[in-house]
N, C-alpha and C. Protein backbone atom coordinates (compact mmCIF):
# COMPACT_ATOMS: atom_id res chain seq x y z
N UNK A 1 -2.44 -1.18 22.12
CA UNK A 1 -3.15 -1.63 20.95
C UNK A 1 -2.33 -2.65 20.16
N UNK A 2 -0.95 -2.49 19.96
CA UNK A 2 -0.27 -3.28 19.42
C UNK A 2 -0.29 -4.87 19.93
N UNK A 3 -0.75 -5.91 19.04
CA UNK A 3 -0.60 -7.43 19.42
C UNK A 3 0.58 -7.66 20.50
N UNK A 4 0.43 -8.73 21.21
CA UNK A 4 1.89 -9.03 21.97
C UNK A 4 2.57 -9.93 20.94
N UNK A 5 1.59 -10.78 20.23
CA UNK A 5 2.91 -11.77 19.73
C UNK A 5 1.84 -12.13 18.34
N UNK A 6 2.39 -12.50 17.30
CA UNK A 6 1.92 -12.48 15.80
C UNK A 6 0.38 -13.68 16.50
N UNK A 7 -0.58 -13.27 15.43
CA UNK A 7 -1.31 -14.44 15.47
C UNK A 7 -0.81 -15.39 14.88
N UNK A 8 -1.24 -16.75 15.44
CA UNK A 8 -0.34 -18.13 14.62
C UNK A 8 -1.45 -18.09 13.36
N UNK A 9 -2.86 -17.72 13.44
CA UNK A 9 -3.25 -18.26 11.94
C UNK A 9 -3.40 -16.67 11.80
N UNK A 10 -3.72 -16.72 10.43
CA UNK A 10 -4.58 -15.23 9.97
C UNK A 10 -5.84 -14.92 10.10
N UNK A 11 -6.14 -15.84 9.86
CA UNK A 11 -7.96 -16.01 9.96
C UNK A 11 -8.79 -16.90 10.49
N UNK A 12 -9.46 -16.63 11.50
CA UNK A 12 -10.62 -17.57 11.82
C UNK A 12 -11.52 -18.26 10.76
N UNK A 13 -12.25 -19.36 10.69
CA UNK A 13 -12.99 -19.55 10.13
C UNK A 13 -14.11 -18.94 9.59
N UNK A 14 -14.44 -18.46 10.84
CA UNK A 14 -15.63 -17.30 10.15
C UNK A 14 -15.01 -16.36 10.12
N UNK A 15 -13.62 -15.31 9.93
CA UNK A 15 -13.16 -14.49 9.45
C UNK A 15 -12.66 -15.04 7.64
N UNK A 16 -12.20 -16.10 7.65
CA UNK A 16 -11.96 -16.52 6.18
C UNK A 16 -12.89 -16.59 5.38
N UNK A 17 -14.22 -16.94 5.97
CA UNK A 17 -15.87 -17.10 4.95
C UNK A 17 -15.88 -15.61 5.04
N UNK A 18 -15.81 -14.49 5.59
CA UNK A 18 -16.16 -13.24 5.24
C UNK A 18 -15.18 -12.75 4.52
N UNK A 19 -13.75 -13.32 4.83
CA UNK A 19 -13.17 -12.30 3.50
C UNK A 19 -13.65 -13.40 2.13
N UNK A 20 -13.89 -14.31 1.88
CA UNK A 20 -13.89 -15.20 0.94
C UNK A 20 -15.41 -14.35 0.20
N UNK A 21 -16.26 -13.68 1.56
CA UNK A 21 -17.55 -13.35 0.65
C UNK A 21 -17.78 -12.25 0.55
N UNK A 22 -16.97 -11.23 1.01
CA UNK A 22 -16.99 -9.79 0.58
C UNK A 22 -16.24 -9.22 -1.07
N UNK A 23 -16.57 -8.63 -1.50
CA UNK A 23 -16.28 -7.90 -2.37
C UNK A 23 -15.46 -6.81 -2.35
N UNK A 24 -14.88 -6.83 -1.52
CA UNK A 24 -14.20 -5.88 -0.75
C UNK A 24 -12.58 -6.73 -1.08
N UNK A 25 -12.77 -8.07 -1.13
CA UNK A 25 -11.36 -9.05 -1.17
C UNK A 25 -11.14 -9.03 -2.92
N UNK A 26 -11.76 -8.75 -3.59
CA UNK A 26 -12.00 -8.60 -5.22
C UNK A 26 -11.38 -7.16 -5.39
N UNK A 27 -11.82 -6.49 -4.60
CA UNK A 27 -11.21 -5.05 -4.63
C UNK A 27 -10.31 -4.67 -4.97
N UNK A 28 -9.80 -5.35 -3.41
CA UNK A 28 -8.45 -5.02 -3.39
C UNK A 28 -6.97 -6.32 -4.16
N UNK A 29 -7.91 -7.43 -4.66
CA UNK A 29 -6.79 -7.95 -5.55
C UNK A 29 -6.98 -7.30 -6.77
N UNK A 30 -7.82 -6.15 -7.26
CA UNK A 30 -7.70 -5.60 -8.21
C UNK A 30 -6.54 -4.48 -8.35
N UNK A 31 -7.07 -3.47 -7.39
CA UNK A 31 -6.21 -2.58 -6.94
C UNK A 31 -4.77 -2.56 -6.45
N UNK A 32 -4.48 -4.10 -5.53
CA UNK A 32 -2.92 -4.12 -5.19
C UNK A 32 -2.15 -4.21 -6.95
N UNK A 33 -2.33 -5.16 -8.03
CA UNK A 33 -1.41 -4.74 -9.29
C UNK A 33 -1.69 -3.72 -9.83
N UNK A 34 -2.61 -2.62 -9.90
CA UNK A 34 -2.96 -2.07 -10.66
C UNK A 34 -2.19 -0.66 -10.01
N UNK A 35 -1.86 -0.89 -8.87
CA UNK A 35 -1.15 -0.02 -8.24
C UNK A 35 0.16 -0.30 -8.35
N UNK A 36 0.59 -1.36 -8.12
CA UNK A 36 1.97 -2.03 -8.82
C UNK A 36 2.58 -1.11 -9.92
N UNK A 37 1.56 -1.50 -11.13
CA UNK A 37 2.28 -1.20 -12.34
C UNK A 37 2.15 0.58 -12.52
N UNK A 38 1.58 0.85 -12.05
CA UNK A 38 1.82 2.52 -12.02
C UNK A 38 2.67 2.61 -11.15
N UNK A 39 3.23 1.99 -10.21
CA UNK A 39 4.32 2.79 -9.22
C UNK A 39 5.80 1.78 -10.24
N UNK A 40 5.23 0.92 -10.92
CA UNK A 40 6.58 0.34 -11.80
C UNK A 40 6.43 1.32 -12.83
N UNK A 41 5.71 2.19 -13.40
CA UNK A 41 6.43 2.66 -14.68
C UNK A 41 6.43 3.95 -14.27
N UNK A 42 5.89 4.64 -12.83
CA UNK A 42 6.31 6.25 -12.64
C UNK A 42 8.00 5.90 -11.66
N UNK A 43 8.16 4.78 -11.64
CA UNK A 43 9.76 4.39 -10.94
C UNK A 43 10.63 5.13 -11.86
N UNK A 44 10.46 4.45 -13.15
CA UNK A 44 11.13 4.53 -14.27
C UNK A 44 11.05 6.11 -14.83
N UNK A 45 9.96 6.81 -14.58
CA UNK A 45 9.91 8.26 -15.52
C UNK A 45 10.09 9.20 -14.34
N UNK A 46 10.11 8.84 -12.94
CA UNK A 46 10.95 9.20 -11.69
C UNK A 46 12.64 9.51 -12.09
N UNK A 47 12.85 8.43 -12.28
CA UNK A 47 14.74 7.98 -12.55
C UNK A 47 15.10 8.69 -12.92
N UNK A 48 14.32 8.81 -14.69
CA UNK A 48 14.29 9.06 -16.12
C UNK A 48 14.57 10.90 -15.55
N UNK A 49 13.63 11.46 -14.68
CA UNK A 49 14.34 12.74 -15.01
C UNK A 49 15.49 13.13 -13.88
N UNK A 50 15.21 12.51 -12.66
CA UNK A 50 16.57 12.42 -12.01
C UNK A 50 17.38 12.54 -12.76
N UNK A 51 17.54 11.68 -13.55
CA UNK A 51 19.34 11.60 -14.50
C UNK A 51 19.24 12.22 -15.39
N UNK A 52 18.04 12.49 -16.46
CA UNK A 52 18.57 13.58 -17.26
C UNK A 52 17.91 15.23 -17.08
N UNK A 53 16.55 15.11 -16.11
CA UNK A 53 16.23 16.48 -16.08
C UNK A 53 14.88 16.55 -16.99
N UNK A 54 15.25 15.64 -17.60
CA UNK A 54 13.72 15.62 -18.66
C UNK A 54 12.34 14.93 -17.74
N UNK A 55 11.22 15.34 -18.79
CA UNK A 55 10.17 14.53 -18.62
C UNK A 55 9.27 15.12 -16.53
N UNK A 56 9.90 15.97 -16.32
CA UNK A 56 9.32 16.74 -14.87
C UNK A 56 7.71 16.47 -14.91
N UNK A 57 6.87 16.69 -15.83
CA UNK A 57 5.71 16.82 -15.41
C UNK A 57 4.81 15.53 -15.81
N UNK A 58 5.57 14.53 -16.59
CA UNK A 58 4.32 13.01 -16.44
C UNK A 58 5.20 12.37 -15.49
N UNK A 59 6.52 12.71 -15.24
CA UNK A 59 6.79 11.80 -14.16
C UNK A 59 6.16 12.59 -12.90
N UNK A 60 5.44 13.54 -12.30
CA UNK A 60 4.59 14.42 -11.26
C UNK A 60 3.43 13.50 -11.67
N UNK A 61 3.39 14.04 -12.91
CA UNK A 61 1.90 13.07 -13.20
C UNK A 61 1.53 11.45 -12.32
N UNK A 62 2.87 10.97 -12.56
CA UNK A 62 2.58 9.41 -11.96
C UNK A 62 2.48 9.57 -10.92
N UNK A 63 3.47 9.92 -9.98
CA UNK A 63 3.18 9.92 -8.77
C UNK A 63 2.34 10.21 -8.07
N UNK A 64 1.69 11.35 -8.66
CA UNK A 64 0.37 11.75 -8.37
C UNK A 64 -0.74 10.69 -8.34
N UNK A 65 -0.37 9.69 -9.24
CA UNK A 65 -1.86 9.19 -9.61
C UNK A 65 -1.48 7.52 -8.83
N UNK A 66 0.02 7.58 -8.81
CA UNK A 66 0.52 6.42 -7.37
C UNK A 66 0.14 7.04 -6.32
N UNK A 67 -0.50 7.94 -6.22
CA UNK A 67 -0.63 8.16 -4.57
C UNK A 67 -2.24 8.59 -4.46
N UNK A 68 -2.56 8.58 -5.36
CA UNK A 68 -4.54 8.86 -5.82
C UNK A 68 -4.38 7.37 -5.52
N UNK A 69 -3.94 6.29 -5.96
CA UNK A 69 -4.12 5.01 -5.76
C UNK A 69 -3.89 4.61 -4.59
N UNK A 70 -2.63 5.14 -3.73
CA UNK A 70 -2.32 4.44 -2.71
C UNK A 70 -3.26 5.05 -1.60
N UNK A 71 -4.24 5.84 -2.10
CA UNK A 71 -5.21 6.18 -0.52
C UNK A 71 -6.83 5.28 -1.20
N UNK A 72 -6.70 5.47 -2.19
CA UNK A 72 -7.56 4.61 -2.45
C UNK A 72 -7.71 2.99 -1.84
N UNK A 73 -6.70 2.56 -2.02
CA UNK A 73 -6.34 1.21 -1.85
C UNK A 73 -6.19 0.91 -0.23
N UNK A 74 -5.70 2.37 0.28
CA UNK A 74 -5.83 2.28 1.87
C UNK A 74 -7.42 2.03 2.35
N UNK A 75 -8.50 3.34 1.91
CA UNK A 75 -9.59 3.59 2.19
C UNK A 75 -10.54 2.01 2.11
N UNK A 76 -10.47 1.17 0.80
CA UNK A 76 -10.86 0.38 0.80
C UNK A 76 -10.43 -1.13 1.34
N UNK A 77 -9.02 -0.80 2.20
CA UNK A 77 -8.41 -1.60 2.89
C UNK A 77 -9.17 -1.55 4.18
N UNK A 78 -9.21 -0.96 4.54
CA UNK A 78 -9.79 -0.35 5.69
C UNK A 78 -11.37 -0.83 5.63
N UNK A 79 -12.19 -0.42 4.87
CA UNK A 79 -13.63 -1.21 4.94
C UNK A 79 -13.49 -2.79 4.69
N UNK A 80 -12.40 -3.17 4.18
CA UNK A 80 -12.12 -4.59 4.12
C UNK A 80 -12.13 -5.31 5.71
N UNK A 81 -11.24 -4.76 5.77
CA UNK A 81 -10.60 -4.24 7.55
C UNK A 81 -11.61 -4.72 8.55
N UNK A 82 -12.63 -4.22 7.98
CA UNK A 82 -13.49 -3.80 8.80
C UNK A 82 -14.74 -5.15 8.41
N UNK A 83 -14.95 -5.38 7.36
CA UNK A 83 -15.63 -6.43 6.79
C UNK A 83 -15.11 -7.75 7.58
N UNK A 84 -13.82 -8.55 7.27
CA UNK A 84 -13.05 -9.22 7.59
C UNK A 84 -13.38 -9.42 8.90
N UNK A 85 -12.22 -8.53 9.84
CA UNK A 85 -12.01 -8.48 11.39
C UNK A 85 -12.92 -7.77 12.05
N UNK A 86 -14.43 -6.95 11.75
CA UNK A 86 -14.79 -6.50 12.72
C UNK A 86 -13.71 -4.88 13.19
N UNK A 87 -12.79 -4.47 12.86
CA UNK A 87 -12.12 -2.90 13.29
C UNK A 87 -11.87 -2.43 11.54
N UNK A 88 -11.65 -1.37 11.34
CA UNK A 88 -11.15 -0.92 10.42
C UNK A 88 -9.70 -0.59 10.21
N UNK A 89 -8.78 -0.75 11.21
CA UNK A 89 -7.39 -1.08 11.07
C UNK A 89 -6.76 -1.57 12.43
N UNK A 90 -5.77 -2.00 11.97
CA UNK A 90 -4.97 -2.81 13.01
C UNK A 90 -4.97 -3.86 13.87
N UNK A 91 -5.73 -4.86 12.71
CA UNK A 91 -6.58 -6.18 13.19
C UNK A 91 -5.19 -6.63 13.72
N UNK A 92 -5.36 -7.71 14.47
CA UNK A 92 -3.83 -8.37 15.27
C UNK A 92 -3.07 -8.55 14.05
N UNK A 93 -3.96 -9.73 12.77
CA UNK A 93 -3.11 -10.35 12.05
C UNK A 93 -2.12 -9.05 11.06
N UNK A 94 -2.89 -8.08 10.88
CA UNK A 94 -2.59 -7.48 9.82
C UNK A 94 -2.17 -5.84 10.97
N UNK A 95 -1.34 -6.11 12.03
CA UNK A 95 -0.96 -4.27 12.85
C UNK A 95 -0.04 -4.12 11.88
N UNK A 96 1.41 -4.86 11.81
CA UNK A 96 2.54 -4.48 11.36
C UNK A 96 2.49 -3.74 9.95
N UNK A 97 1.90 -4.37 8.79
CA UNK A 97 1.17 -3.82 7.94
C UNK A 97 0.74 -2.66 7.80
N UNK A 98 -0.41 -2.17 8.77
CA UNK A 98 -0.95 -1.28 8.55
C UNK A 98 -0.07 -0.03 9.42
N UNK A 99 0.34 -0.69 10.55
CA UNK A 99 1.98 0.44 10.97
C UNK A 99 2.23 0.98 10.02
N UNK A 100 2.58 0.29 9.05
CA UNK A 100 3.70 0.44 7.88
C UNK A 100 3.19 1.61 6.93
N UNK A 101 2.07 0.86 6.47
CA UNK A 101 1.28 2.10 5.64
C UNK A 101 1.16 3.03 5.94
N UNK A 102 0.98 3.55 7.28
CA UNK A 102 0.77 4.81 7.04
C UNK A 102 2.30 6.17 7.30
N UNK A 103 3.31 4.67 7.67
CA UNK A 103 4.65 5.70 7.40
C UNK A 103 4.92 6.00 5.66
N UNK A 104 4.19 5.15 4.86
CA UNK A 104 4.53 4.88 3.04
C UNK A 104 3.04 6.14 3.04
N UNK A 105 1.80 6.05 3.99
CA UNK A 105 1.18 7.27 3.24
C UNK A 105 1.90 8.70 3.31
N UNK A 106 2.14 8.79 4.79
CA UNK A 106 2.74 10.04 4.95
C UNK A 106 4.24 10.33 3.94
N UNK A 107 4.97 9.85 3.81
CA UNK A 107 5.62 10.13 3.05
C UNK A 107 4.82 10.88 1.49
N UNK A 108 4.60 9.92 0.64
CA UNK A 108 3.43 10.37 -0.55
C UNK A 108 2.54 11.43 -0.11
N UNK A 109 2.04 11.97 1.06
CA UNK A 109 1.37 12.89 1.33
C UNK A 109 2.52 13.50 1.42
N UNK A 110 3.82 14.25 1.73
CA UNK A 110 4.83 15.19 2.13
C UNK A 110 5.28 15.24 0.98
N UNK A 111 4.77 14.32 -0.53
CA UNK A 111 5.19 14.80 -1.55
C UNK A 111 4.05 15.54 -2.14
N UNK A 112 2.87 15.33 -1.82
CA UNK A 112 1.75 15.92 -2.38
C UNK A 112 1.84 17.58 -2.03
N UNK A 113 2.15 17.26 -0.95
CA UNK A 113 2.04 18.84 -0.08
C UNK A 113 3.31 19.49 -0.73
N UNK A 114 4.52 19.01 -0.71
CA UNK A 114 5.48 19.34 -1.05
C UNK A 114 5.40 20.43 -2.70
N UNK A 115 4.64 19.49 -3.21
CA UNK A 115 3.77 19.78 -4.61
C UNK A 115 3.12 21.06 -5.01
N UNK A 116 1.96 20.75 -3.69
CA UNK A 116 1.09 21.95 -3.94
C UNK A 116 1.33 23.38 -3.51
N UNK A 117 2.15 23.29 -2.04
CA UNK A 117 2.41 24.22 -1.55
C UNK A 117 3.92 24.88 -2.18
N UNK A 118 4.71 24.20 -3.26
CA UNK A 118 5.40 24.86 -3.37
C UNK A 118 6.48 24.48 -2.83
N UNK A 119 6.64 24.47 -1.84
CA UNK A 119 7.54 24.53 -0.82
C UNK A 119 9.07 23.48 -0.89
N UNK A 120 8.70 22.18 -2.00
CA UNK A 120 10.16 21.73 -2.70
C UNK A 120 10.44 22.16 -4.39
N UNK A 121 11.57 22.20 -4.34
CA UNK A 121 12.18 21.80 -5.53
C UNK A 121 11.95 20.97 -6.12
N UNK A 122 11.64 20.84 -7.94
CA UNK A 122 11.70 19.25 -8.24
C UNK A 122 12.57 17.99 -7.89
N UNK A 123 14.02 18.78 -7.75
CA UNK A 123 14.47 17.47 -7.65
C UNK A 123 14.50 17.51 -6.24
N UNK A 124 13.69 17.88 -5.42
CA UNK A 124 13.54 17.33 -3.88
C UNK A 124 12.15 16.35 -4.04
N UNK A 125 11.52 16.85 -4.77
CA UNK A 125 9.78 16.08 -4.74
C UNK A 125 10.22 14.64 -5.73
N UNK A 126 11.03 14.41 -6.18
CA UNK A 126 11.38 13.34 -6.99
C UNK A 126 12.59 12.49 -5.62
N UNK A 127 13.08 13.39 -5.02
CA UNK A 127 13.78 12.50 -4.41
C UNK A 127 12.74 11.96 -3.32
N UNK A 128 11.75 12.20 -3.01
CA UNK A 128 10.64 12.39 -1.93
C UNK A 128 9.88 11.16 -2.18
N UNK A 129 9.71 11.50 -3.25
CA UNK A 129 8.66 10.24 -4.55
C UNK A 129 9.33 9.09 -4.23
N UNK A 130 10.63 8.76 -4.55
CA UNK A 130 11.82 7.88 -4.56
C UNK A 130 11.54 7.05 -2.83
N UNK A 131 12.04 8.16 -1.98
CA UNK A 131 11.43 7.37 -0.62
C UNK A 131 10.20 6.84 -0.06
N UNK A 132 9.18 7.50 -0.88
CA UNK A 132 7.86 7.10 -0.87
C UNK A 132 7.96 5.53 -1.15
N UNK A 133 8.47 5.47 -2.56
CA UNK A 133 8.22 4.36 -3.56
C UNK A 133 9.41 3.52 -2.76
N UNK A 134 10.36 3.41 -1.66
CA UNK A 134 10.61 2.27 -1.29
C UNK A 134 10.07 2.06 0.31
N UNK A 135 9.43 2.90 0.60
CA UNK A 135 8.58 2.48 1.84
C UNK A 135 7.61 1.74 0.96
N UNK A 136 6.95 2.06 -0.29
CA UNK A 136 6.02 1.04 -0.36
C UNK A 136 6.18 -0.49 -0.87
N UNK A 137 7.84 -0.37 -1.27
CA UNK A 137 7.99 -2.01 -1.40
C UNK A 137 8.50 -2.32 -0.61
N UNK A 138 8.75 -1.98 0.54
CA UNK A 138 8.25 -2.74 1.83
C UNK A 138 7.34 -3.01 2.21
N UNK A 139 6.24 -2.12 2.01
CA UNK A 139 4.98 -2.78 2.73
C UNK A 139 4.52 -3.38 1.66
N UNK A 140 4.65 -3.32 0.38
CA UNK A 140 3.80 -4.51 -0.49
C UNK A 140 4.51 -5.66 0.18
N UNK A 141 5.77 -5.95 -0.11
CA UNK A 141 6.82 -7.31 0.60
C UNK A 141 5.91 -7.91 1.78
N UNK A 142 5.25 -6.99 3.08
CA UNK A 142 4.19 -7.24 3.87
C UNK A 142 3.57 -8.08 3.26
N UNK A 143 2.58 -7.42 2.55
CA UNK A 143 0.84 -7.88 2.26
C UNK A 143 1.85 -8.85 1.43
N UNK A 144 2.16 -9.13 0.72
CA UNK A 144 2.49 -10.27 -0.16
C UNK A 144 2.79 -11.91 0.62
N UNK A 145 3.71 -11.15 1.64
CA UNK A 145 4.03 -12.37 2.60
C UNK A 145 2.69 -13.07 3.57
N UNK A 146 2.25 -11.84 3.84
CA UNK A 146 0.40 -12.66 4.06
C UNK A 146 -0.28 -13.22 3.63
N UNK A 147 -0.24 -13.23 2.21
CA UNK A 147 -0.80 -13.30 0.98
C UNK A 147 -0.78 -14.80 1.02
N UNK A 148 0.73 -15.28 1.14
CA UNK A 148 1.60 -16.27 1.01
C UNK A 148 0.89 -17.15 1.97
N UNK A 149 1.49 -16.68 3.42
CA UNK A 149 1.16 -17.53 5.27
C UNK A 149 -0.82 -17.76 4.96
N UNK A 150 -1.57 -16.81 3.91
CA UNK A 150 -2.98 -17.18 4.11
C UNK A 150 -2.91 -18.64 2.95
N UNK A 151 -2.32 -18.56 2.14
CA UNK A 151 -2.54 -20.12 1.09
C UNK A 151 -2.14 -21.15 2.04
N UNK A 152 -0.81 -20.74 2.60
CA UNK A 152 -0.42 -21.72 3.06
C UNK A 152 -1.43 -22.49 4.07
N UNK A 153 -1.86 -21.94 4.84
CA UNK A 153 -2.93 -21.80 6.22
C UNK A 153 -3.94 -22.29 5.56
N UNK A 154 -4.70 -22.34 4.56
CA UNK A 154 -6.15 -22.34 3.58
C UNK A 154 -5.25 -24.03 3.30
N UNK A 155 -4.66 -24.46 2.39
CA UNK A 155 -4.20 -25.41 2.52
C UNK A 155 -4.21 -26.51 3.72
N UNK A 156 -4.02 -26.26 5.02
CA UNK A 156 -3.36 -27.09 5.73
C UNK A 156 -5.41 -27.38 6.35
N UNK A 157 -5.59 -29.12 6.69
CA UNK A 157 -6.93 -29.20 6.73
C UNK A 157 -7.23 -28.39 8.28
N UNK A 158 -8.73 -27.86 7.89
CA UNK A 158 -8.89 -27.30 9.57
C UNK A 158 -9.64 -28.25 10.64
């Protein structure tokens, strides 16, 4: 299933008029900052009780609601996915990506579980959170760099 070698463009022509006319591409430029800034300020109330012990349950809180977001943002990636390319994941342009995600979901899910079942310590589910939250700036670093190679590509005449 995995591509042999990157696609040189991202998008076909008639793959660029469908993401250009789905609502699905509105979506998710809503959702990628909006997910941002909750995983930037539960970073901070993450840290915040790492080092002093304080603040345990809105920093649970965030993460919680970074990871209500980050399946959200998957789910509707995925009908994008699917809008776009015709599959619902692991279009050529976008495998590595979606590889990625779902090592950054599972993580955030092993903190969820971790959560419910009990089964960590806080300061294991904060350190958990912590690895979550840099698998996912890696894969934002991904989608961003696509983000980038699609202007560039939209730019150049076809």
């Amino acid at each position: 299933m995995r591509p042999s070698t990157p696609p040189s463009i991202l998008y076909t022509p008639a793959q660029r008029a469908r993401r250009d006319a789905t609502r699905w591409t509105l979506v998710q430029g809503i959702l990628a900052p909006v997910q941002f800034a909750v995983f930037a300020v539960s970073l901070v109330l993450v840290l915040r009780y790492l080092m002093t012990g304080e603040g345990y349950a809105i920093a649970t809180a965030s993460v919680v609601l970074k990871t209500a977001l980050l399946y959200l943002i998957m789910v509707t990636g995925a009908i994008w996915e699917k809008v776009v390319f015709g599959q619902w994941l692991f279009a050529p342009a976008f495998f590595w990506e979606d590889v990625f995600s779902f090592g950054v979901i599972a993580l955030h899910t092993l903190y969820i579980y971790g959560l419910l079942a009990g089964t960590m310590t806080p300061q294991a589910l904060m350190v958990t959170a912590l690895l979550a939250y840099a698998a996912y700036v890696v894969n934002a670093a991904q989608f961003v760099w696509k983000l980038r190679m699609a202007r560039l590509q939209s730019e150049v005449p076809a």
